[in-house]
C-alpha atoms as a PDB file:
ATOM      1  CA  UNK A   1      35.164 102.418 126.103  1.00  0.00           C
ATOM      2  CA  UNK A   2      35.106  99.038 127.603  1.00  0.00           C
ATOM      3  CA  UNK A   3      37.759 100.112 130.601  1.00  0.00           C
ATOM      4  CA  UNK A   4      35.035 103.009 131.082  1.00  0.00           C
ATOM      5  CA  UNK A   5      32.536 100.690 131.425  1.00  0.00           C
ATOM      6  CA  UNK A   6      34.351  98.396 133.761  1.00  0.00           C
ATOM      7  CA  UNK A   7      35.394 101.068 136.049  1.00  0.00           C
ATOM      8  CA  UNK A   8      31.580 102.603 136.234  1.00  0.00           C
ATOM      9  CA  UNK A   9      30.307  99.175 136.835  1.00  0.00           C
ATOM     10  CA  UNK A  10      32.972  98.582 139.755  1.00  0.00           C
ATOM     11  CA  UNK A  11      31.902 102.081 140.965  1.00  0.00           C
ATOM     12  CA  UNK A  12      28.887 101.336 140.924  1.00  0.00           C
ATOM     13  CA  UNK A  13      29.157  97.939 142.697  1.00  0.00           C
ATOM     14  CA  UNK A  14      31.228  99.859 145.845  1.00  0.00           C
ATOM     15  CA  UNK A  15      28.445 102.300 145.955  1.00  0.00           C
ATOM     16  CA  UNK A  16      26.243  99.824 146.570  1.00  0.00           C
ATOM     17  CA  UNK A  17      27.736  97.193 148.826  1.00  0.00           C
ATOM     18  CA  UNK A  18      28.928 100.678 151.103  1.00  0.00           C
ATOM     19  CA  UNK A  19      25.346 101.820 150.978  1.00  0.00           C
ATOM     20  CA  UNK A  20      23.890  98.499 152.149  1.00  0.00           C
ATOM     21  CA  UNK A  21      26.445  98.459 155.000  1.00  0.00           C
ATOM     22  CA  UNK A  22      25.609 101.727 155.638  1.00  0.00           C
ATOM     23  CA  UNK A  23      22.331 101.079 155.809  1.00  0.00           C
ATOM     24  CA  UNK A  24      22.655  97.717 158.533  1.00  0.00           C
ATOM     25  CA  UNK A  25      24.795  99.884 160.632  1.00  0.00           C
ATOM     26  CA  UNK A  26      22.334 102.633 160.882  1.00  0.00           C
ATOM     27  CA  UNK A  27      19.474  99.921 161.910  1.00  0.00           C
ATOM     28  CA  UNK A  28      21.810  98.406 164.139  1.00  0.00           C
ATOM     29  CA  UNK A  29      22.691 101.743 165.697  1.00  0.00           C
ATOM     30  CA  UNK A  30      19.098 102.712 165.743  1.00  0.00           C
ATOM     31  CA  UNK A  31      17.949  99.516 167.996  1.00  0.00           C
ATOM     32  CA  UNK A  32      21.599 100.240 170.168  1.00  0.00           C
ATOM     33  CA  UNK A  33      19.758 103.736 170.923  1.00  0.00           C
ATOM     34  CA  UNK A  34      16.260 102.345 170.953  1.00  0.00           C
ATOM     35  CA  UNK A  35      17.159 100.144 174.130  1.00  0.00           C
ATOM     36  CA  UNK A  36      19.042 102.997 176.066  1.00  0.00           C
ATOM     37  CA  UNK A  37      16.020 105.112 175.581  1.00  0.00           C
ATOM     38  CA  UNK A  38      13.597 102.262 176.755  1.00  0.00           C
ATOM     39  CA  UNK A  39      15.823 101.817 179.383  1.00  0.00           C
ATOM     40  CA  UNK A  40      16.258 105.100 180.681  1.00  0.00           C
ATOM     41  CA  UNK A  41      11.968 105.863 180.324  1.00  0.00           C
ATOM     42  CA  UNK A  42      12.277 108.513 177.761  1.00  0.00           C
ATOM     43  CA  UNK A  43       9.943 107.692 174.637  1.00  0.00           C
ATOM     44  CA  UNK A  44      11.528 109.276 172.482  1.00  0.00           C
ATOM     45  CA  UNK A  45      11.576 107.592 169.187  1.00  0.00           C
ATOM     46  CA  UNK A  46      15.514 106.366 167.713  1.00  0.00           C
ATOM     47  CA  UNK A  47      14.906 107.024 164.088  1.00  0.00           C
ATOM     48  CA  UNK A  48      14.132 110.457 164.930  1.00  0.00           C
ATOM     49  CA  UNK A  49      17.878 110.622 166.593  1.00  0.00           C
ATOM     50  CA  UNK A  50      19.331 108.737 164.190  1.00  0.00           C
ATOM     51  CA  UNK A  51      17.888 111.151 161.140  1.00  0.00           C
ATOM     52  CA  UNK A  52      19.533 114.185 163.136  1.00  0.00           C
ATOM     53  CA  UNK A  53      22.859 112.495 163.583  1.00  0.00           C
ATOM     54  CA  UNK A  54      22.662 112.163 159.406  1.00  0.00           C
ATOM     55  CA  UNK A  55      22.003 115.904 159.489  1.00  0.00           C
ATOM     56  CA  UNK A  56      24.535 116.793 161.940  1.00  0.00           C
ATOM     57  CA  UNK A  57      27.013 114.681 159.543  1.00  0.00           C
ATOM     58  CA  UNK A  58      25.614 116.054 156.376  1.00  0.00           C
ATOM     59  CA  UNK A  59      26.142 119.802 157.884  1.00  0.00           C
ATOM     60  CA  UNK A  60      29.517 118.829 158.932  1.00  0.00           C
ATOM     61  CA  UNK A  61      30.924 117.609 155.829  1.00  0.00           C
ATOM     62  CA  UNK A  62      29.485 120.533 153.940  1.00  0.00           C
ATOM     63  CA  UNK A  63      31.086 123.625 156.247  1.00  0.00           C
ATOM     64  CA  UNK A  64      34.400 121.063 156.172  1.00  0.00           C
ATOM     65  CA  UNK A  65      34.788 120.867 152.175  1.00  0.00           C
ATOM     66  CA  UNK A  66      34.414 124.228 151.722  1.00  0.00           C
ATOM     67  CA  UNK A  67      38.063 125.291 152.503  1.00  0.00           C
ATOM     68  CA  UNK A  68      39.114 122.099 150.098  1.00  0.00           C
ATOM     69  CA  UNK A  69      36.898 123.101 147.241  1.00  0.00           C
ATOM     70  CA  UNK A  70      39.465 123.724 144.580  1.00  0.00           C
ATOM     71  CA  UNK A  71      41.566 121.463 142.053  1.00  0.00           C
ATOM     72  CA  UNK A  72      44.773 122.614 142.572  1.00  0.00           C
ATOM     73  CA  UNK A  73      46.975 121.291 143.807  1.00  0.00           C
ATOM     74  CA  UNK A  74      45.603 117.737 142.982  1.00  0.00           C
ATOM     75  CA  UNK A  75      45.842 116.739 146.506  1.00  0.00           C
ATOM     76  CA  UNK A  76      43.708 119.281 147.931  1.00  0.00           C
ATOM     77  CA  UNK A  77      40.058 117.320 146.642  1.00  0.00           C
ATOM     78  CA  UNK A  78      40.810 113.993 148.087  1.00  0.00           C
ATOM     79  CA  UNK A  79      42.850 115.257 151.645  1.00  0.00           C
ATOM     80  CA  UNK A  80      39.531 117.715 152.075  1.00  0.00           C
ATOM     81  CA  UNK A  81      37.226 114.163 151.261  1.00  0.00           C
ATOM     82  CA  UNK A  82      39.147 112.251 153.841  1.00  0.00           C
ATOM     83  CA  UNK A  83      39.037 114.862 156.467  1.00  0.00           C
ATOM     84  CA  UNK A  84      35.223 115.721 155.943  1.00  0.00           C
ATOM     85  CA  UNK A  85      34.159 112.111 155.798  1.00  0.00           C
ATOM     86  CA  UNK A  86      35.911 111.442 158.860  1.00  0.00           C
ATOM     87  CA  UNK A  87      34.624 114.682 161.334  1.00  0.00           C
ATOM     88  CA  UNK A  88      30.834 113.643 159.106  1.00  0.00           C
ATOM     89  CA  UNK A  89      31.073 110.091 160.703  1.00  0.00           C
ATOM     90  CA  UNK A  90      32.002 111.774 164.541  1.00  0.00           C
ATOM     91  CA  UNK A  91      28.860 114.298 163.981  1.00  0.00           C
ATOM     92  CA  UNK A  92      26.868 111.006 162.901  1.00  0.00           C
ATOM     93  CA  UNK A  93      27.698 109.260 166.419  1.00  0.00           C
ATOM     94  CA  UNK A  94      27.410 112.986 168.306  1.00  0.00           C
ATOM     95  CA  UNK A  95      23.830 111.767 169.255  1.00  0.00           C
ATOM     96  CA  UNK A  96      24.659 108.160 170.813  1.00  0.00           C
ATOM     97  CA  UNK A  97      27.266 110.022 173.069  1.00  0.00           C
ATOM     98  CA  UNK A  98      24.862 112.352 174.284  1.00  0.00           C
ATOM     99  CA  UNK A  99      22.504 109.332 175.258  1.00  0.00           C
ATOM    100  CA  UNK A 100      25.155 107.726 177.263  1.00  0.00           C
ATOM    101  CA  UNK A 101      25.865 110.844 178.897  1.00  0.00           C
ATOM    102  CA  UNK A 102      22.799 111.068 180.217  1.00  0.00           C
ATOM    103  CA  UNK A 103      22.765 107.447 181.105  1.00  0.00           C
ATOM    104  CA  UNK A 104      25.561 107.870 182.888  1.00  0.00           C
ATOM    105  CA  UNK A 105      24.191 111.049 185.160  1.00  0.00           C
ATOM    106  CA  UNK A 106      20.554 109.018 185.496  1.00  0.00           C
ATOM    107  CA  UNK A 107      22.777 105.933 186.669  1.00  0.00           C
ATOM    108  CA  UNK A 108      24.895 107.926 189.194  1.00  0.00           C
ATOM    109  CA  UNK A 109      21.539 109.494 190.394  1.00  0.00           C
ATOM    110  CA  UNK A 110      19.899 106.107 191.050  1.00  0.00           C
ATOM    111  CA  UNK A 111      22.932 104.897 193.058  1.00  0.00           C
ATOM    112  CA  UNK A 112      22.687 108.052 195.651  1.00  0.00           C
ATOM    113  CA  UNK A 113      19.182 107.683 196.010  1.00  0.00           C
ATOM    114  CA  UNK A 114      19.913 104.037 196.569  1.00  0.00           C
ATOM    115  CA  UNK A 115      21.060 105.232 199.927  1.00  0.00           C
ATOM    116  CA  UNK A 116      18.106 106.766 200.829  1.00  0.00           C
ATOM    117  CA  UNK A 117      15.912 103.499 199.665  1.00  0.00           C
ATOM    118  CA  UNK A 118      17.597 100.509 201.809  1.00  0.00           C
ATOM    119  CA  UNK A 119      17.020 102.369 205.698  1.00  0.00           C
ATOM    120  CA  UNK A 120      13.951 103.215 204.217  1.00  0.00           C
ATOM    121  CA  UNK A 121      13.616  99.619 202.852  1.00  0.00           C
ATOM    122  CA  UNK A 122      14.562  97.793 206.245  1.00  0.00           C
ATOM    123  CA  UNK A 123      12.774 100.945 208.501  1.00  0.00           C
ATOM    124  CA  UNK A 124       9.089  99.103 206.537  1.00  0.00           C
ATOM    125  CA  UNK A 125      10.634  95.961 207.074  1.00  0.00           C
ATOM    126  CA  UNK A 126      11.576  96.983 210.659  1.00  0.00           C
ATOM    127  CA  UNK A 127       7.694  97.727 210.741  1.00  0.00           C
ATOM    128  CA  UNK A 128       6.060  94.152 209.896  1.00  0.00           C
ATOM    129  CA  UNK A 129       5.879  95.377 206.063  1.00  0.00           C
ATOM    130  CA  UNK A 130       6.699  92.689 203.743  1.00  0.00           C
ATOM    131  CA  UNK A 131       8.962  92.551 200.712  1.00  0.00           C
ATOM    132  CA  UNK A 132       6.635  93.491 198.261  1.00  0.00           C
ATOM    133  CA  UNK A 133       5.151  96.628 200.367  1.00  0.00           C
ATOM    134  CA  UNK A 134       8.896  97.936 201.452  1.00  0.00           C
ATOM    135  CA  UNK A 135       9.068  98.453 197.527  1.00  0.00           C
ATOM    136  CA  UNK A 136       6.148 100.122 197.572  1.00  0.00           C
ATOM    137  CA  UNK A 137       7.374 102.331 200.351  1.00  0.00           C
ATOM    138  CA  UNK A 138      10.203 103.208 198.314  1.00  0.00           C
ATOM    139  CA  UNK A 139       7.904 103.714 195.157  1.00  0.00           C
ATOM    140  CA  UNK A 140       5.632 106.172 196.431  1.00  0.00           C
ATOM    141  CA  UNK A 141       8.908 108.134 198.518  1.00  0.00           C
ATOM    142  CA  UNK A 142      11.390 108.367 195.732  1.00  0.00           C
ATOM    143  CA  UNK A 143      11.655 110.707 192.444  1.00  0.00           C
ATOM    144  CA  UNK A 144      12.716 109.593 189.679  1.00  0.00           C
ATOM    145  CA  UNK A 145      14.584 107.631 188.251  1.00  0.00           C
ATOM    146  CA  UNK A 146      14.232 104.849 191.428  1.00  0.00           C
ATOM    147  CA  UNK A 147      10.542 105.691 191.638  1.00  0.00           C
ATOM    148  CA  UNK A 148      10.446 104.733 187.505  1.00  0.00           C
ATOM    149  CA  UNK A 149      12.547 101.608 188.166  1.00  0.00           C
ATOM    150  CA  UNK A 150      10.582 100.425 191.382  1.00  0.00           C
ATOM    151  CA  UNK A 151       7.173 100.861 189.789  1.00  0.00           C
ATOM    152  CA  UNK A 152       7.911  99.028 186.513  1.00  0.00           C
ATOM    153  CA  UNK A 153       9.092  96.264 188.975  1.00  0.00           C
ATOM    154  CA  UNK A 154       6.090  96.155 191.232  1.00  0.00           C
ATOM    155  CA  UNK A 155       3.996  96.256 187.988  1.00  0.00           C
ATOM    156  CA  UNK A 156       5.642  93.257 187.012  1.00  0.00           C
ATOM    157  CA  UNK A 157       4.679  91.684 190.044  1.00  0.00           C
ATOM    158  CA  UNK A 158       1.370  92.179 189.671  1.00  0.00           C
ATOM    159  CA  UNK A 159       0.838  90.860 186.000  1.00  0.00           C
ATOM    160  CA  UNK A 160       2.688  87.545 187.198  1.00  0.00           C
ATOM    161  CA  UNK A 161       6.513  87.943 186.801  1.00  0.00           C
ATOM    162  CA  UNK A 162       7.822  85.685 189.557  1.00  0.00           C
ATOM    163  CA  UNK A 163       9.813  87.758 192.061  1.00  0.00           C
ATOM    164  CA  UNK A 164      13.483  86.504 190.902  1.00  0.00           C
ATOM    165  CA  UNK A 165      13.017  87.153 187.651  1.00  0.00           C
ATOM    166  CA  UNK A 166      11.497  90.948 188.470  1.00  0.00           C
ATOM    167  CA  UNK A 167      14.392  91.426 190.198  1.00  0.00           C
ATOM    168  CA  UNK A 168      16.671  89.981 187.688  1.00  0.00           C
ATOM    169  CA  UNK A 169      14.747  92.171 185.025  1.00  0.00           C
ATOM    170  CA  UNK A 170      15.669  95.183 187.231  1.00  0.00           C
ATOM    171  CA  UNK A 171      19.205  94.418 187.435  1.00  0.00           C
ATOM    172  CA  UNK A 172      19.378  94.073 183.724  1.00  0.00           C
ATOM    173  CA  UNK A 173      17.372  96.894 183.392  1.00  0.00           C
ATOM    174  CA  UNK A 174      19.298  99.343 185.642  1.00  0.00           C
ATOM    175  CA  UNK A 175      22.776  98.313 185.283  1.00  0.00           C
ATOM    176  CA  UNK A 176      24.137  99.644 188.696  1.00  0.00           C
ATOM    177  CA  UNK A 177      26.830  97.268 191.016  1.00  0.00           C
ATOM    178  CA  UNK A 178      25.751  98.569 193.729  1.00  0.00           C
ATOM    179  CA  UNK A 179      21.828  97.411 193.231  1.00  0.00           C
ATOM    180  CA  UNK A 180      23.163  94.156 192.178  1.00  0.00           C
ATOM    181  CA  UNK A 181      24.762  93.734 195.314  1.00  0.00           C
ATOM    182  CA  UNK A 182      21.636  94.530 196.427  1.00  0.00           C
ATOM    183  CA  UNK A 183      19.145  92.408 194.579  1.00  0.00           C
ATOM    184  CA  UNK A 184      21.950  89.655 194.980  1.00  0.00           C
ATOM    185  CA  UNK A 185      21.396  89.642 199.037  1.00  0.00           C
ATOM    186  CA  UNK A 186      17.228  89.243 198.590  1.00  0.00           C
ATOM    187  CA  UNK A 187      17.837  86.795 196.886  1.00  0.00           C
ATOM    188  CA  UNK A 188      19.918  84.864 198.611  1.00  0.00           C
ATOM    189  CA  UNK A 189      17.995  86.041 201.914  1.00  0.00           C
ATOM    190  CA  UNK A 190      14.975  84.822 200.593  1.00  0.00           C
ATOM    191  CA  UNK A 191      16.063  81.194 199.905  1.00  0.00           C
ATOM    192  CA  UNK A 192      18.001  80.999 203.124  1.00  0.00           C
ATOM    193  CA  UNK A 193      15.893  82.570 205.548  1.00  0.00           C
ATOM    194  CA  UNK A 194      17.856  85.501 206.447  1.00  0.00           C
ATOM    195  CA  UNK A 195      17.659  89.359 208.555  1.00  0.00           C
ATOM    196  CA  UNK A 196      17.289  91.145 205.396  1.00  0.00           C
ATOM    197  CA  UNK A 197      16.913  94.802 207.969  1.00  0.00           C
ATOM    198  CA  UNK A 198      20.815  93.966 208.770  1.00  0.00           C
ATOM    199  CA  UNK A 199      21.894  93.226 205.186  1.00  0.00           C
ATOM    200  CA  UNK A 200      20.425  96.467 204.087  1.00  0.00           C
ATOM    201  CA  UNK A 201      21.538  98.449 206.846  1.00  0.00           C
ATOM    202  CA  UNK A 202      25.505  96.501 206.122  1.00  0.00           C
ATOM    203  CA  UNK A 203      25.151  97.043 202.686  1.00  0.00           C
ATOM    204  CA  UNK A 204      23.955 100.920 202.670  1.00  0.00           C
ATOM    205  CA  UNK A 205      27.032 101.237 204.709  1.00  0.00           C
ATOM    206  CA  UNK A 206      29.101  99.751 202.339  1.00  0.00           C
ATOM    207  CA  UNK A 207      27.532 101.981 199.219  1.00  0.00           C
ATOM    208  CA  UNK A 208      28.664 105.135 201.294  1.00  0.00           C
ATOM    209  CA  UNK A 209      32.235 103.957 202.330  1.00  0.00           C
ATOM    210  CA  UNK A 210      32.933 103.648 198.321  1.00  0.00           C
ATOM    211  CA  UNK A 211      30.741 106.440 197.742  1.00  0.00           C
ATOM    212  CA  UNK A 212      33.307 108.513 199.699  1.00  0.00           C
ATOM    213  CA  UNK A 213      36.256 106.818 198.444  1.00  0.00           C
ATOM    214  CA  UNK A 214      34.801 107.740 195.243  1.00  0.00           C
ATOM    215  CA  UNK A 215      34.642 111.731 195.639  1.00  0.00           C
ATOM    216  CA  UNK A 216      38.171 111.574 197.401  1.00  0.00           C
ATOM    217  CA  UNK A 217      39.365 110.174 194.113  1.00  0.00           C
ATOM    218  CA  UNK A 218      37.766 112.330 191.932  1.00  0.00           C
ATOM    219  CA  UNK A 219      38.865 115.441 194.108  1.00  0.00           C
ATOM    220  CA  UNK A 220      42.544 113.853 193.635  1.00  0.00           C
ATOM    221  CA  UNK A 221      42.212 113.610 189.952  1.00  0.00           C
ATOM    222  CA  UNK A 222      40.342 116.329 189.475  1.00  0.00           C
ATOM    223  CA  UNK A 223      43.357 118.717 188.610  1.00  0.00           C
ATOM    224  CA  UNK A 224      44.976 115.916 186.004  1.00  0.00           C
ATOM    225  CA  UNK A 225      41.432 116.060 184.754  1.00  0.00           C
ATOM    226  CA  UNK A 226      41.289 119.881 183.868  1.00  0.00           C
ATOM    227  CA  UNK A 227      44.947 119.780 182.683  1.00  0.00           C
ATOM    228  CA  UNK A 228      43.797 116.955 179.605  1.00  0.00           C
ATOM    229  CA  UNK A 229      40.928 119.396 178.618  1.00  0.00           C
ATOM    230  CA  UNK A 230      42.661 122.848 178.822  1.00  0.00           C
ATOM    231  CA  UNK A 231      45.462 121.198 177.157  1.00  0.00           C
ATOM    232  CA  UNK A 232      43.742 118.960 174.502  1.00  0.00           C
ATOM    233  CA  UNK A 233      41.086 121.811 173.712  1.00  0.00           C
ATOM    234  CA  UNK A 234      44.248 125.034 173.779  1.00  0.00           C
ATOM    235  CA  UNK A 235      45.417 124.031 169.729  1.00  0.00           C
ATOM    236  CA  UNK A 236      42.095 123.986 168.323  1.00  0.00           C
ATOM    237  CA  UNK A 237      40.663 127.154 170.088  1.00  0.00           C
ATOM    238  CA  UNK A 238      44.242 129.197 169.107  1.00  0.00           C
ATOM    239  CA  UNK A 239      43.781 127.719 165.684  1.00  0.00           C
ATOM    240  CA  UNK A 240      39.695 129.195 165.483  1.00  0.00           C
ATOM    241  CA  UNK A 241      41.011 132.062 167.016  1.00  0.00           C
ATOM    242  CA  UNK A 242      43.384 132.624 164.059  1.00  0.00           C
ATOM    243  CA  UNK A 243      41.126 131.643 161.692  1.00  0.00           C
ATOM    244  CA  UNK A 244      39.176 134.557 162.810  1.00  0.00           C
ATOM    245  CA  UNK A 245      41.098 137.536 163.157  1.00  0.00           C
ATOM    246  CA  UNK A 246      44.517 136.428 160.805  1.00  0.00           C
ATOM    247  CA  UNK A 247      42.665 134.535 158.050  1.00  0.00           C
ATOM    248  CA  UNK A 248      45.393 135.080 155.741  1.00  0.00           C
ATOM    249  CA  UNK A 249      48.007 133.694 157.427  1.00  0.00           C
ATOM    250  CA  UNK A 250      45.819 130.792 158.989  1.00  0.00           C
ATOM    251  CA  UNK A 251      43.962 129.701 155.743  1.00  0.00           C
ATOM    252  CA  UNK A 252      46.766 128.592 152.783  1.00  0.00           C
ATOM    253  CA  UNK A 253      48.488 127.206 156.322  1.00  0.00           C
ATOM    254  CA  UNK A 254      45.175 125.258 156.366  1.00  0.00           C
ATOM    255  CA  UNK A 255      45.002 124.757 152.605  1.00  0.00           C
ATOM    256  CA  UNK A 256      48.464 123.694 152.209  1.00  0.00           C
ATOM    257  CA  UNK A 257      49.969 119.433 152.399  1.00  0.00           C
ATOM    258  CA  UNK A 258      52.161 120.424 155.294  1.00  0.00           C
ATOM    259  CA  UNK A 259      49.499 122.480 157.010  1.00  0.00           C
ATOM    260  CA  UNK A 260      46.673 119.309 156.615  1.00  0.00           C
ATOM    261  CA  UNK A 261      49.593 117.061 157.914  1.00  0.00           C
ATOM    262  CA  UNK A 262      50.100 119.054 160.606  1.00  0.00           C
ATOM    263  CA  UNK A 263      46.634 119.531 161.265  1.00  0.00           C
ATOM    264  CA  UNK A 264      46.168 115.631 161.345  1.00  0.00           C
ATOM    265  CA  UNK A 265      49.269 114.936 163.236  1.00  0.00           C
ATOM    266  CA  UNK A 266      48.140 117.528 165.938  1.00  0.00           C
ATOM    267  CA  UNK A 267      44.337 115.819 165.956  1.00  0.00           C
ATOM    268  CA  UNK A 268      45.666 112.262 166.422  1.00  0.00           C
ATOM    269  CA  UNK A 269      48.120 113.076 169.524  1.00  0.00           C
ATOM    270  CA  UNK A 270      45.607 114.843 170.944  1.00  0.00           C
ATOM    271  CA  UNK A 271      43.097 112.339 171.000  1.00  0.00           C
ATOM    272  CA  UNK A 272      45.819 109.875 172.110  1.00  0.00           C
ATOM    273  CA  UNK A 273      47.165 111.779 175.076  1.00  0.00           C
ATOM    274  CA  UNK A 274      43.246 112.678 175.878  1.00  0.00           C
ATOM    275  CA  UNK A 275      43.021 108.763 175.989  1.00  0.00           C
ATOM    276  CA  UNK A 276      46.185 108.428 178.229  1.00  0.00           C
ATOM    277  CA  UNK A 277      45.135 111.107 180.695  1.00  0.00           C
ATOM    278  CA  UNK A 278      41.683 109.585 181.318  1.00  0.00           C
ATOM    279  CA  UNK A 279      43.055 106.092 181.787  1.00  0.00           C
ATOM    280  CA  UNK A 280      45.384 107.629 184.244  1.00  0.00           C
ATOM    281  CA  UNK A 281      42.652 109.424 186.454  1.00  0.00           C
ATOM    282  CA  UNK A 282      40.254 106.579 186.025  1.00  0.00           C
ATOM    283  CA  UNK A 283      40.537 104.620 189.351  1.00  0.00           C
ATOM    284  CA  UNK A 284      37.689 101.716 189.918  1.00  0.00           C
ATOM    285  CA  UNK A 285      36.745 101.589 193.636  1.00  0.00           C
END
């Protein structure tokens, strides 16, 4: 009686110190996402994401029991537990890699229209336009996202933000090396004194010499690129595929230790070598 006690009271107490973890890494991954929304102007609000990443997890661990949902053999309940729990806490983070996905596309955006914003930039400067109105140029010119960007920097401006910390704000805010190689030479040209229509013009040049270095790597790598995903997504379509149309072969394979092993075994390398490959055809220029 008393041992039955102890072990529902120490059940009890894991319950509760995973559920209060739980629950500080789901605000903490709520503000994560809260930021990247801010940052990338869509008002869209995180607990709202976060409550359809539980879904997503809750769905996933449900359709992912069901082929463990027996007693025998023994090992069956707790492999099934392991495996759900784990592909439930992937599903749970499906939503935070969608975000930086489309970070990642709004970032590459804003560095190609960056080319089309410094000759613009040093054409008003060229002009007798100052600073201030060659972003305004550039405001009213540009889509989005460098027409969001530029006006929440000129509107910063105008409430009293100094001008170096707008444009540090901006850098923060953005996140791209090549605008803080830009904001980095207004500065410094606007303590020192110098021809910011050359700078521009030097450094738009530069953005486009990587910028084709860039797609000549990615054309290079794009063939090691399609090998990792035709070869890292081949085992798990062939084993839907014979889930489907030879369930009774594929299903005690499934349901069996040697099958789960396998199953794991053939997950794990494949998210290793998927690693590998993109380290491989990652190339900084």
């Amino acid at each position: 009686m008393f041992g039955g006690l102890a072990a529902g009271g120490m059940a009890w107490c894991l319950l509760s110190s995973f559920s209060d973890s739980a629950a500080a890494a789901a605000d903490s991954y709520e503000d994560d996402l809260s930021r990247k929304l801010e940052a990338m102007f869509l008002f869209v609000p995180a607990r709202r994401i976060v409550e359809l990443g539980w879904m997503a997890a809750g769905v996933v661990f449900l359709v992912a029991m069901l082929p463990f949902c027996r007693l025998e053999p023994p090992w069956v309940l707790p492999v099934g537990l392991g495996v759900s729990l784990a592909l439930a806490i992937g599903a749970f983070f499906l939503p935070r890699v969608v975000v930086n996905v489309l970070r990642a596309r709004r970032l590459e955006r804003f560095d190609l229209q960056l080319l089309e914003a410094l000759p613009m930039m040093s054409n008003a400067l060229r002009a007798g336009f100052s600073i201030n109105q060659a972003f305004e140029s550039v405001a009213e010119g540009m889509d989005a996202p460098m027409r969001q960007e530029i006006s929440l920097f000129l509107q910063q401006l105008r409430v009293g933000v100094s001008f170096t910390e707008a444009l540090e704000a901006l850098d923060r805010r953005v996140g791209s090396e090549d605008l803080t190689l830009v904001c980095t030479a207004i500065d410094i040209a606007r303590r020192s004194g110098g021809n910011l229509t050359e700078i521009f013009d030097s450094i738009a040049e530069t953005i486009r010499a990587r910028l084709r270095i860039h797609q000549h790597v990615r054309t290079l790598t794009a063939q090691g690129r399609l090998q990792g995903l035709v070869i890292g997504a081949m085992p798990f379509l062939l084993g839907i595929g014979m889930a489907i149309f030879k369930p009774s072969l594929m299903l005690p394979f499934v349901c069996s230790l040697a099958g789960a092993a396998t199953l794991l075994a053939v997950a794990v390398m494949v998210a290793l070598g998927g690693l590998l490959i993109r380290k491989i055809v990652t190339i900084d220029v």
